[in-house]
C-alpha atoms as a PDB file:
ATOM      1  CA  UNK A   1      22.942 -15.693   7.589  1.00  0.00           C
ATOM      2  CA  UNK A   2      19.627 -16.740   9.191  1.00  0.00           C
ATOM      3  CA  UNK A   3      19.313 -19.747  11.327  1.00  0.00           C
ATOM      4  CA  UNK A   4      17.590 -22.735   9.060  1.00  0.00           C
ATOM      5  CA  UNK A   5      16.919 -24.284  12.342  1.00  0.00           C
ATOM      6  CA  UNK A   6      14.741 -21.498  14.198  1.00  0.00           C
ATOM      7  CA  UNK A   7      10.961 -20.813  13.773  1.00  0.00           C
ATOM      8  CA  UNK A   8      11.250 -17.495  12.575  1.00  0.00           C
ATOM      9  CA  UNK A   9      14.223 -16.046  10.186  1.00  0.00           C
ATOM     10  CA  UNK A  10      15.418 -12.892  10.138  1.00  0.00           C
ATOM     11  CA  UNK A  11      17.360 -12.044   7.148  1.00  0.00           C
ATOM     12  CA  UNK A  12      17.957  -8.369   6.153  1.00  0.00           C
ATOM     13  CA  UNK A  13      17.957  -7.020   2.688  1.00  0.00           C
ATOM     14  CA  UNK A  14      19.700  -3.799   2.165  1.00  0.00           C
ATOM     15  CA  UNK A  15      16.799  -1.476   3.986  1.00  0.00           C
ATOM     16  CA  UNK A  16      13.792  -4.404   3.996  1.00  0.00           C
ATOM     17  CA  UNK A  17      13.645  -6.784   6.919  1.00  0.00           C
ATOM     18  CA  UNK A  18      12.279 -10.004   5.514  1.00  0.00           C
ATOM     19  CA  UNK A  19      10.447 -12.532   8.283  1.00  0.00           C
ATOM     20  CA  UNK A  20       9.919 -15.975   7.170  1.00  0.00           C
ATOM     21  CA  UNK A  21       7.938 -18.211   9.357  1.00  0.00           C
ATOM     22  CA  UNK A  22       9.717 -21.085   9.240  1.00  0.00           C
ATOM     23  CA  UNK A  23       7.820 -24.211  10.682  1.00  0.00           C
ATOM     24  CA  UNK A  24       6.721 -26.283   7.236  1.00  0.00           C
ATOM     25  CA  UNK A  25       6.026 -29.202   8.948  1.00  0.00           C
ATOM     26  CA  UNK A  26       3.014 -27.948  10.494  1.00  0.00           C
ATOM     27  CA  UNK A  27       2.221 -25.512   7.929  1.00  0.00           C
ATOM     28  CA  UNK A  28       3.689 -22.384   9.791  1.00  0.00           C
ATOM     29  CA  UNK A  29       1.362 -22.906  12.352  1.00  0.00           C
ATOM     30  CA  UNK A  30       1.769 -20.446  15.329  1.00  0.00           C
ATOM     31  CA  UNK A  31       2.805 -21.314  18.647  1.00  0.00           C
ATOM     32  CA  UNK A  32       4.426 -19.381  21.756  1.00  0.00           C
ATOM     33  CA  UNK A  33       8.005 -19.501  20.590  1.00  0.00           C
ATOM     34  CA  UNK A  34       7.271 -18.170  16.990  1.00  0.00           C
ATOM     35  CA  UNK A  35       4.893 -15.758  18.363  1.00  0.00           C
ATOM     36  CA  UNK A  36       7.632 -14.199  20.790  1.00  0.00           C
ATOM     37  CA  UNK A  37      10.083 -14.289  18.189  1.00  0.00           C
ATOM     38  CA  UNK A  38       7.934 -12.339  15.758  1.00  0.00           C
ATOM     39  CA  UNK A  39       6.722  -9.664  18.154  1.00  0.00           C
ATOM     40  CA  UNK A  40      10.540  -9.256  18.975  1.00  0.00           C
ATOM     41  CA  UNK A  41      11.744  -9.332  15.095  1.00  0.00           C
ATOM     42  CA  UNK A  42       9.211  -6.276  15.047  1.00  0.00           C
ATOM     43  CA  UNK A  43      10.040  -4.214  17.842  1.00  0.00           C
ATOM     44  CA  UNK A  44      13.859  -4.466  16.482  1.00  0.00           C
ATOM     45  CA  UNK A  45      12.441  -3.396  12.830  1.00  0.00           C
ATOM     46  CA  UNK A  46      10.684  -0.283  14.707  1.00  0.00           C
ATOM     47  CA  UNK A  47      13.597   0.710  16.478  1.00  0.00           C
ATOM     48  CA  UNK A  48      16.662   0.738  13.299  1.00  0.00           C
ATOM     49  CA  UNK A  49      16.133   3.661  11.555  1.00  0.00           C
ATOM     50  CA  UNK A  50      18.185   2.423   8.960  1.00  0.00           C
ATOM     51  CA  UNK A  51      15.194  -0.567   8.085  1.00  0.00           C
ATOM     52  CA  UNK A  52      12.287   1.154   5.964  1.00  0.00           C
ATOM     53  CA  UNK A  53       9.948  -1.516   5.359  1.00  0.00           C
ATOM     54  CA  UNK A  54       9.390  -5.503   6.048  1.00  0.00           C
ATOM     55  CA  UNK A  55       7.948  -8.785   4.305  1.00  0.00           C
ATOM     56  CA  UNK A  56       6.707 -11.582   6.232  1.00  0.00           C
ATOM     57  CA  UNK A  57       6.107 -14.935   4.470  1.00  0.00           C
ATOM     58  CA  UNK A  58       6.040 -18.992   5.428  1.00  0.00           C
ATOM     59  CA  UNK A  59       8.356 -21.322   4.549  1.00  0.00           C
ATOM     60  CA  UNK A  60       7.595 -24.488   2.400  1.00  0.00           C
ATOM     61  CA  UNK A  61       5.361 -23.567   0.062  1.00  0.00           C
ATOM     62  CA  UNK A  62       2.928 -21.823   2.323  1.00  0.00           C
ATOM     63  CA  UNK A  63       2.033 -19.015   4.484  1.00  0.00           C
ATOM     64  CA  UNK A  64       0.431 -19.851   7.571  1.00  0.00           C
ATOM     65  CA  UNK A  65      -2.336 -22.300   8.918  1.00  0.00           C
ATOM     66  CA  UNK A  66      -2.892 -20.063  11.862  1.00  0.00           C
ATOM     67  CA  UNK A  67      -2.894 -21.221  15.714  1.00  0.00           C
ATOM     68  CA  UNK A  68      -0.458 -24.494  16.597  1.00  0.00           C
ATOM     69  CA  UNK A  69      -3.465 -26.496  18.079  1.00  0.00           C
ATOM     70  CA  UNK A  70      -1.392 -29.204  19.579  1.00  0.00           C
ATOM     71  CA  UNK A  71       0.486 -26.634  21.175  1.00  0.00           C
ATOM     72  CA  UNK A  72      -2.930 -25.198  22.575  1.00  0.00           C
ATOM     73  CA  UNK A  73      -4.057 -28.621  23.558  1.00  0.00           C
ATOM     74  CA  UNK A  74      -0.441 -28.557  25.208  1.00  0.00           C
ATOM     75  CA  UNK A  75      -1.554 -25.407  27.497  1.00  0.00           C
ATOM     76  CA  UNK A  76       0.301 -22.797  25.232  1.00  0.00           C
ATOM     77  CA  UNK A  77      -0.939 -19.559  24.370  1.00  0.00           C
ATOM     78  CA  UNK A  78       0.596 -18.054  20.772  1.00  0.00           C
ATOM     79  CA  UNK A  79       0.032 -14.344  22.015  1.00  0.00           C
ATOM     80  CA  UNK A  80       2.873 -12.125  22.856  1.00  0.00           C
ATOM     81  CA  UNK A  81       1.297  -9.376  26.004  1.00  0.00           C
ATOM     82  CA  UNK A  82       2.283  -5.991  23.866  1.00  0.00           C
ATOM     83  CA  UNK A  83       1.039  -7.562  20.108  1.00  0.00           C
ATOM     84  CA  UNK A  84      -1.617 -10.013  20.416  1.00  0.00           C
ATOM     85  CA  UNK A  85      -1.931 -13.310  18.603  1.00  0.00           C
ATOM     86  CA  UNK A  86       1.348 -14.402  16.638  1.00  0.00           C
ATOM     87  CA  UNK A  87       3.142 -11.250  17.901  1.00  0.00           C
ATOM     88  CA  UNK A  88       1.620  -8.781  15.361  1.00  0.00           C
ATOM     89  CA  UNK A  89      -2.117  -8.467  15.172  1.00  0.00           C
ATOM     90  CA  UNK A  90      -2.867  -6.156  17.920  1.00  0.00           C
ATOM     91  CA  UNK A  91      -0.083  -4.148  17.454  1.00  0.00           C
ATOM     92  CA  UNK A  92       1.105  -4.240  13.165  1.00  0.00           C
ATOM     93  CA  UNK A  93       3.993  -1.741  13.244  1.00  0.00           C
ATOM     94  CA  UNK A  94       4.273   1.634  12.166  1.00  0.00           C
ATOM     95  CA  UNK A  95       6.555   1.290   9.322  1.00  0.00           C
ATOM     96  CA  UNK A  96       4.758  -0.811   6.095  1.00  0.00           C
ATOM     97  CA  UNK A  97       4.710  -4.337   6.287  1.00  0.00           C
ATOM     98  CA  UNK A  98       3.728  -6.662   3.260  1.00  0.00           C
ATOM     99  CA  UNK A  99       2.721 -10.466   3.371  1.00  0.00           C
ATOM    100  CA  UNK A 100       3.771 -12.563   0.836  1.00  0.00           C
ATOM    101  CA  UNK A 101       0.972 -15.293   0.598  1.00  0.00           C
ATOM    102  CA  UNK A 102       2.478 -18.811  -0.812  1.00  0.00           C
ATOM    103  CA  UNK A 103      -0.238 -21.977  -0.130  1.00  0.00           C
ATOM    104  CA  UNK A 104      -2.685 -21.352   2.360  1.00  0.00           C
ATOM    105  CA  UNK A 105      -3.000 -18.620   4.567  1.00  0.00           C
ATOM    106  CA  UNK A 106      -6.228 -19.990   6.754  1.00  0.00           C
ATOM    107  CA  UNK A 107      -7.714 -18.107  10.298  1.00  0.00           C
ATOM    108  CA  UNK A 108      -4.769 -16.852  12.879  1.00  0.00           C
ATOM    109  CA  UNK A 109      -2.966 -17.267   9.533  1.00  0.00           C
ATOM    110  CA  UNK A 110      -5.061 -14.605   7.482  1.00  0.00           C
ATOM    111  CA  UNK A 111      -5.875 -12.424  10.576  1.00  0.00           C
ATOM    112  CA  UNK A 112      -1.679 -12.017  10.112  1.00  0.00           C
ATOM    113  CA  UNK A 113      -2.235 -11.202   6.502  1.00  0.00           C
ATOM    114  CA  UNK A 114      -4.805  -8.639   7.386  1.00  0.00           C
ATOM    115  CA  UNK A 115      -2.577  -6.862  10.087  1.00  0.00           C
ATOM    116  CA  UNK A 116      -0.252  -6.272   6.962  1.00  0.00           C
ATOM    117  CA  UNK A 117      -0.317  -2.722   4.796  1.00  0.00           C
ATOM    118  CA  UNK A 118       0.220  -4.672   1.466  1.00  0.00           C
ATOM    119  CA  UNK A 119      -0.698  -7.861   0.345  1.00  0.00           C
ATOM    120  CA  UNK A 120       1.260 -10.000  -2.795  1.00  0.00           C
ATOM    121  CA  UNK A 121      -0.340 -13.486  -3.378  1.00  0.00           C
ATOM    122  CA  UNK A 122       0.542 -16.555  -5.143  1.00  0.00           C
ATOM    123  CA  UNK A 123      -1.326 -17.397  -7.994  1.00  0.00           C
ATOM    124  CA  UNK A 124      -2.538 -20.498  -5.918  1.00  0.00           C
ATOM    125  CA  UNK A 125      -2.945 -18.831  -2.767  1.00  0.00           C
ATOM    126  CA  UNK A 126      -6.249 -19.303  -0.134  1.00  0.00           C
ATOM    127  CA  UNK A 127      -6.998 -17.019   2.086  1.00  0.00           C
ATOM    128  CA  UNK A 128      -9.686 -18.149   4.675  1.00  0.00           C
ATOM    129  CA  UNK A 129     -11.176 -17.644   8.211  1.00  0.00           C
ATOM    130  CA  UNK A 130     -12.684 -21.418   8.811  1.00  0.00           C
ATOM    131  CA  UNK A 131     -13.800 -20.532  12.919  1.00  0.00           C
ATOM    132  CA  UNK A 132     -17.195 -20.934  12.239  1.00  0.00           C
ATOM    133  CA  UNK A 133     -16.756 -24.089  10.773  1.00  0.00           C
ATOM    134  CA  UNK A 134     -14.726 -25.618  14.209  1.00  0.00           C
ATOM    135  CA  UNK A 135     -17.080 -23.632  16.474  1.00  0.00           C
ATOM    136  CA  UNK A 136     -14.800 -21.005  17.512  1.00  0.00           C
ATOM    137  CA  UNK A 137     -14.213 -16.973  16.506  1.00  0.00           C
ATOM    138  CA  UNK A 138     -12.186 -15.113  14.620  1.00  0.00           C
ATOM    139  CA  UNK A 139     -11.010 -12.841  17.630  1.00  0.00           C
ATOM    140  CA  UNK A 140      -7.139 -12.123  16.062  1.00  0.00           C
ATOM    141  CA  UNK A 141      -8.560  -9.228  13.864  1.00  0.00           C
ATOM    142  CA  UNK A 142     -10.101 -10.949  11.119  1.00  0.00           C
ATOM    143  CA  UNK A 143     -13.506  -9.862  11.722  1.00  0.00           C
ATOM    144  CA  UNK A 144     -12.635  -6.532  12.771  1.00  0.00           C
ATOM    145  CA  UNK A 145     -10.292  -6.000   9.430  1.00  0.00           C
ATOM    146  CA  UNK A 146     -11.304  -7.477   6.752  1.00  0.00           C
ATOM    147  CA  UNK A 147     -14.893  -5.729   6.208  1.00  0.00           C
ATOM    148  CA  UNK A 148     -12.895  -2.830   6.152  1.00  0.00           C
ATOM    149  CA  UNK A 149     -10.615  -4.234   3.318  1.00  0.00           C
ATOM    150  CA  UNK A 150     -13.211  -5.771   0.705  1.00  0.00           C
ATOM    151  CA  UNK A 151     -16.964  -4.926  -0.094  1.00  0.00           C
ATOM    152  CA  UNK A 152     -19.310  -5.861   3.452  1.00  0.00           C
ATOM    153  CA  UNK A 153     -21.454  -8.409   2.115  1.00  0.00           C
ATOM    154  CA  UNK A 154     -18.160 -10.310   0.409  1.00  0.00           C
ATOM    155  CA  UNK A 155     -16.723 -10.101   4.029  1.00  0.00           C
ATOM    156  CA  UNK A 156     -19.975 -11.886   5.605  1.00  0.00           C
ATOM    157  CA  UNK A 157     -19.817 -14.537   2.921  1.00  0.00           C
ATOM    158  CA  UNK A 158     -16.387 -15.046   3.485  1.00  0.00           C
ATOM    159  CA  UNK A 159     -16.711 -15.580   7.231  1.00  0.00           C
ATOM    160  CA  UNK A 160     -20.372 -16.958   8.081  1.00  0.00           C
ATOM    161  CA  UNK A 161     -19.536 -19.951   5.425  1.00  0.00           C
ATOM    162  CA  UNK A 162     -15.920 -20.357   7.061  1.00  0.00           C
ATOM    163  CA  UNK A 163     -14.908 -21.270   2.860  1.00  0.00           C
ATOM    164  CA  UNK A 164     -11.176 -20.686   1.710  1.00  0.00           C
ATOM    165  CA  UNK A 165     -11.276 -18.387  -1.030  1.00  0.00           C
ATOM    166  CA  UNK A 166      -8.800 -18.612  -4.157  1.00  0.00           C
ATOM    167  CA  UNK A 167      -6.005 -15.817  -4.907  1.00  0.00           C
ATOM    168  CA  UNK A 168      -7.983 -14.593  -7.528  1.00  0.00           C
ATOM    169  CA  UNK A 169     -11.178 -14.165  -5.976  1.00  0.00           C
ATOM    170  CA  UNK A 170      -9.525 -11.839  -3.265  1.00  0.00           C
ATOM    171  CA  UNK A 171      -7.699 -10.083  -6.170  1.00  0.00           C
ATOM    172  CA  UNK A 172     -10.620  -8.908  -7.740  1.00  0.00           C
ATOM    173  CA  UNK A 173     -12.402  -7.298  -4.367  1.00  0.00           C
ATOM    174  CA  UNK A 174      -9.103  -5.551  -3.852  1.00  0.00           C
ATOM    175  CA  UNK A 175      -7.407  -7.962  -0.891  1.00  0.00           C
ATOM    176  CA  UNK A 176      -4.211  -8.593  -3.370  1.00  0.00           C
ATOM    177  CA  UNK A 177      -2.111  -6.100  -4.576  1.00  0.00           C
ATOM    178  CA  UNK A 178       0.173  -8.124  -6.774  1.00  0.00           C
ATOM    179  CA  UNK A 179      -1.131 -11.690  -7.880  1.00  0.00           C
ATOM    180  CA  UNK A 180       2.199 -13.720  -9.214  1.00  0.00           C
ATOM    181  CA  UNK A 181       3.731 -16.913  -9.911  1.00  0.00           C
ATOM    182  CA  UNK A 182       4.134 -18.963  -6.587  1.00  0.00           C
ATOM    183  CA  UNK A 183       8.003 -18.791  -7.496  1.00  0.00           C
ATOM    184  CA  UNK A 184       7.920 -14.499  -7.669  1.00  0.00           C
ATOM    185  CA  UNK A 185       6.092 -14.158  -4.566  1.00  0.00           C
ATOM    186  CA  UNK A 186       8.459 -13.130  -2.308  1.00  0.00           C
ATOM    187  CA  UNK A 187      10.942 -11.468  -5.031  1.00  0.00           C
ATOM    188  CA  UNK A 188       7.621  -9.476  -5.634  1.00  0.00           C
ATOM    189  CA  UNK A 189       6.613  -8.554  -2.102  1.00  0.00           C
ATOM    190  CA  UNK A 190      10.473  -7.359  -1.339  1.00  0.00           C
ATOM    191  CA  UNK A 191      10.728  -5.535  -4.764  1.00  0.00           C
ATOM    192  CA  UNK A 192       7.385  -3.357  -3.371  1.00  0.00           C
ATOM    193  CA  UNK A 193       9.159  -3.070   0.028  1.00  0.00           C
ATOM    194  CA  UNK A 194      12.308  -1.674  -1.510  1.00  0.00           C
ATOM    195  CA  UNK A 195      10.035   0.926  -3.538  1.00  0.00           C
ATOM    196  CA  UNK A 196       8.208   1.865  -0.542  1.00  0.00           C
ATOM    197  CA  UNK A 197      11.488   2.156   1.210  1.00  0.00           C
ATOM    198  CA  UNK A 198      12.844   4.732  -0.818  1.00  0.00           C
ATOM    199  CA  UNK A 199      10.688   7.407   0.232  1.00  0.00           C
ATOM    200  CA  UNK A 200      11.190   9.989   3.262  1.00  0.00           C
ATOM    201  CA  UNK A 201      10.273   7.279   6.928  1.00  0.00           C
ATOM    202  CA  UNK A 202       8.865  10.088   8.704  1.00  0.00           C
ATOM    203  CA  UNK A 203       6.340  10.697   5.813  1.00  0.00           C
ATOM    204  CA  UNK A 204       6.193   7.306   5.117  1.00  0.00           C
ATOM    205  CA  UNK A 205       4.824   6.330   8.750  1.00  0.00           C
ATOM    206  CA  UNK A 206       2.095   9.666   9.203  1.00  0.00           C
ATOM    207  CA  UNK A 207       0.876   8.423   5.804  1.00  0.00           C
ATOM    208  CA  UNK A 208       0.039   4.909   7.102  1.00  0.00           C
ATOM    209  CA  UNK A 209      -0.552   6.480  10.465  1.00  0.00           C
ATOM    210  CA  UNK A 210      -3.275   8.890   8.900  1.00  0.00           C
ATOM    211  CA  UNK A 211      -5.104   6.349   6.677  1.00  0.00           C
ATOM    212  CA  UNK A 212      -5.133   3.387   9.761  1.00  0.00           C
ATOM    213  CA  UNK A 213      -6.497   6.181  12.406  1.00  0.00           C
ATOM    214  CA  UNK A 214      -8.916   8.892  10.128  1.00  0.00           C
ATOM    215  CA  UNK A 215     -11.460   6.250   9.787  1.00  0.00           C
ATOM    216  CA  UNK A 216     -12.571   6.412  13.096  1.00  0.00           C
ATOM    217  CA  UNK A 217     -12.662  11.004  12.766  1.00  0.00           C
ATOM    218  CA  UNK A 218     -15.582  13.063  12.802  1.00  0.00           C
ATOM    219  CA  UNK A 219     -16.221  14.626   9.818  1.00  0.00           C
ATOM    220  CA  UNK A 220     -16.049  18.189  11.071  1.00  0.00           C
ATOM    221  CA  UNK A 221     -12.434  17.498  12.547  1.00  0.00           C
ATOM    222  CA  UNK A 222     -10.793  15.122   9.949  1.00  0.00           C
ATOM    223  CA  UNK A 223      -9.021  18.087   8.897  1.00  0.00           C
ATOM    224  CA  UNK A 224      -7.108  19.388  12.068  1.00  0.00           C
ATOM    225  CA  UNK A 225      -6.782  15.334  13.421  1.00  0.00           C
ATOM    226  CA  UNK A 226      -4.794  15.264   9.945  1.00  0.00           C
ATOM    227  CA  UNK A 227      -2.997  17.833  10.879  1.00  0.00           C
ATOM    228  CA  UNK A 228      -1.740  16.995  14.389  1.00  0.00           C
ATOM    229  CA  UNK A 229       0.036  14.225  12.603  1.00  0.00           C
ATOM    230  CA  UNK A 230       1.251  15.677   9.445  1.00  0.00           C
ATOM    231  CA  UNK A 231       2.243  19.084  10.688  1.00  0.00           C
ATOM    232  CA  UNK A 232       5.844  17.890  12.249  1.00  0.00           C
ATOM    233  CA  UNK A 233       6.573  15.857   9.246  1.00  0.00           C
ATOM    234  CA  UNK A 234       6.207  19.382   6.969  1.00  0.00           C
ATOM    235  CA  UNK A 235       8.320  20.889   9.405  1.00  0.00           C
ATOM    236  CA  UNK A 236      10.786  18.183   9.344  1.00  0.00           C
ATOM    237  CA  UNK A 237      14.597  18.214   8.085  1.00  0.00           C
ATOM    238  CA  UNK A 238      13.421  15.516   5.228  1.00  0.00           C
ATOM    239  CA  UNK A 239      10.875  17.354   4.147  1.00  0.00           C
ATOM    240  CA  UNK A 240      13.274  20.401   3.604  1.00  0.00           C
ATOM    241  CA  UNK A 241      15.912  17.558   1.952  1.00  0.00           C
ATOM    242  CA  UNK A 242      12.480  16.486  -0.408  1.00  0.00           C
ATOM    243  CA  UNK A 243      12.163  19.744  -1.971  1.00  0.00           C
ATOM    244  CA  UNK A 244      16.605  20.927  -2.314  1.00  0.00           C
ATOM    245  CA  UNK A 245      16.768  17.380  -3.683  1.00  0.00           C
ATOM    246  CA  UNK A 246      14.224  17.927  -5.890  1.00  0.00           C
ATOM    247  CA  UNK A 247      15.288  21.515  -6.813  1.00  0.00           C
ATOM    248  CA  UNK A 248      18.846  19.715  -7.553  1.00  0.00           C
ATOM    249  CA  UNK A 249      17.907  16.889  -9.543  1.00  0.00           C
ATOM    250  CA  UNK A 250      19.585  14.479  -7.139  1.00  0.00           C
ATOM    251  CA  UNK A 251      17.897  11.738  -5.445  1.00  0.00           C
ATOM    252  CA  UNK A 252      17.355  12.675  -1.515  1.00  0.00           C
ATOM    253  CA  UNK A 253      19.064  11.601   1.580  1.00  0.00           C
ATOM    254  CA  UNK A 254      16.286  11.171   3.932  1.00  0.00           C
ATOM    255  CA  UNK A 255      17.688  11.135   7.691  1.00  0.00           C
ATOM    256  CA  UNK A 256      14.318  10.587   9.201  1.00  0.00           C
ATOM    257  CA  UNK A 257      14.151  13.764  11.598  1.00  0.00           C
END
């Protein structure tokens, strides 16, 4: 069982590593301690083969208000050296990670969001990157991610007013993937983890890999880029166990080599 007493809990479920930020009395807000502890939570979940997929979510009621300002003011610095801010924007890892947005989910807070592969949302969920508003930046990703995730103009709206935007709104430019009762949120988000967990890992990560890293090819090499990635995973042992399991009407055994 997870420690109800630490800022971050850990708590597997069968192949899904669930992350709860756990620090409701200041609205999950990030400081060193939960920032280490996250970046660590994730390099364990990179390094267990046997772990397919993750949600992260607050405790409380809500996701995350972003940096621990007090802590700032204190002379901390909620930014772990190998993953950036919070211990995941910089470096997201490699397997699929979902956020499952309860409450508010407001700047460091929703530059976490946006360093997940999946997003599931409360019904009364805000989403939000208020900088502008305090005189500051969004420099953990926000700015860098999310006109890549909904329509450019929306995203310049969204961050030159600094306003918190309802779970709906982001639903319908394509931020949310599943919008659900505050009470199904996390059921919801590990549900989609445990179907994305079921499929082959080594296909599973090029896949991600491919989509995160091809919008940066050149057009006239998109092709063979692809292919430096996805060429060892069709010459893989699961891809060979994909098409016998098939063949055999059995589900597969993936072994993830």
């Amino acid at each position: 069982m997870p420690d109800g007493s630490a800022k971050l809990l850990v708590e597997r479920r069968e192949s899904v590593l669930l992350l709860t930020l756990n620090r409701p009395e200041v609205r999950n807000a990030i400081d060193t301690e939960t920032a280490t502890a996250l970046a660590g939570a994730l390099d364990d979940f990179e390094e267990d083969p046997t772990l397919r997929a993750a949600v992260i979510c607050g405790a409380g009621g809500t996701f995350c208000s972003g940096m621990d300002l007090k802590a700032f003011a204190r002379g901390e610095v909620p930014v772990d050296g190998a993953r950036g801010f919070g211990g995941i924007v910089e470096r997201p890892p490699s397997k699929p990670i979902i956020a499952a947005v309860e409450g508010n989910a407001l700047a460091g807070g929703f530059e976490i969001v946006l360093s997940c592969d999946l997003v599931v949302a409360a019904e009364d969920a805000r989403f939000g990157l208020p900088e502008v508003t305090r005189g500051l930046v969004a420099e953990a990703g926000g700015l860098l991610r999310l006109p890549r995730r909904i329509p450019f103009h929306v995203a310049m709206e969204w961050v030159l007013t600094g306003d918190a935007v309802v779970a709906s709104e982001a639903a319908r430019v394509g931020l949310v993937n599943r919008l659900v009762p505050a009470d199904k949120t996390v059921a919801t988000a590990v549900e989609l983890a445990m179907r994305i967990a079921q499929n082959a890992p080594l296909a599973t990560a090029a896949t991600k890999r491919i989509i995160e890293e091809s919008r940066d090819w050149p057009r006239e090499s998109e092709f063979r880029m692809q292919s430096t990635i996805s060429s060892a995973v069709r010459q893989s042992g699961d891809a060979l166990e994909g098409a016998r399991a098939f063949v055999e009407k059995r589900p597969p055994q993936w072994q993830g080599r």
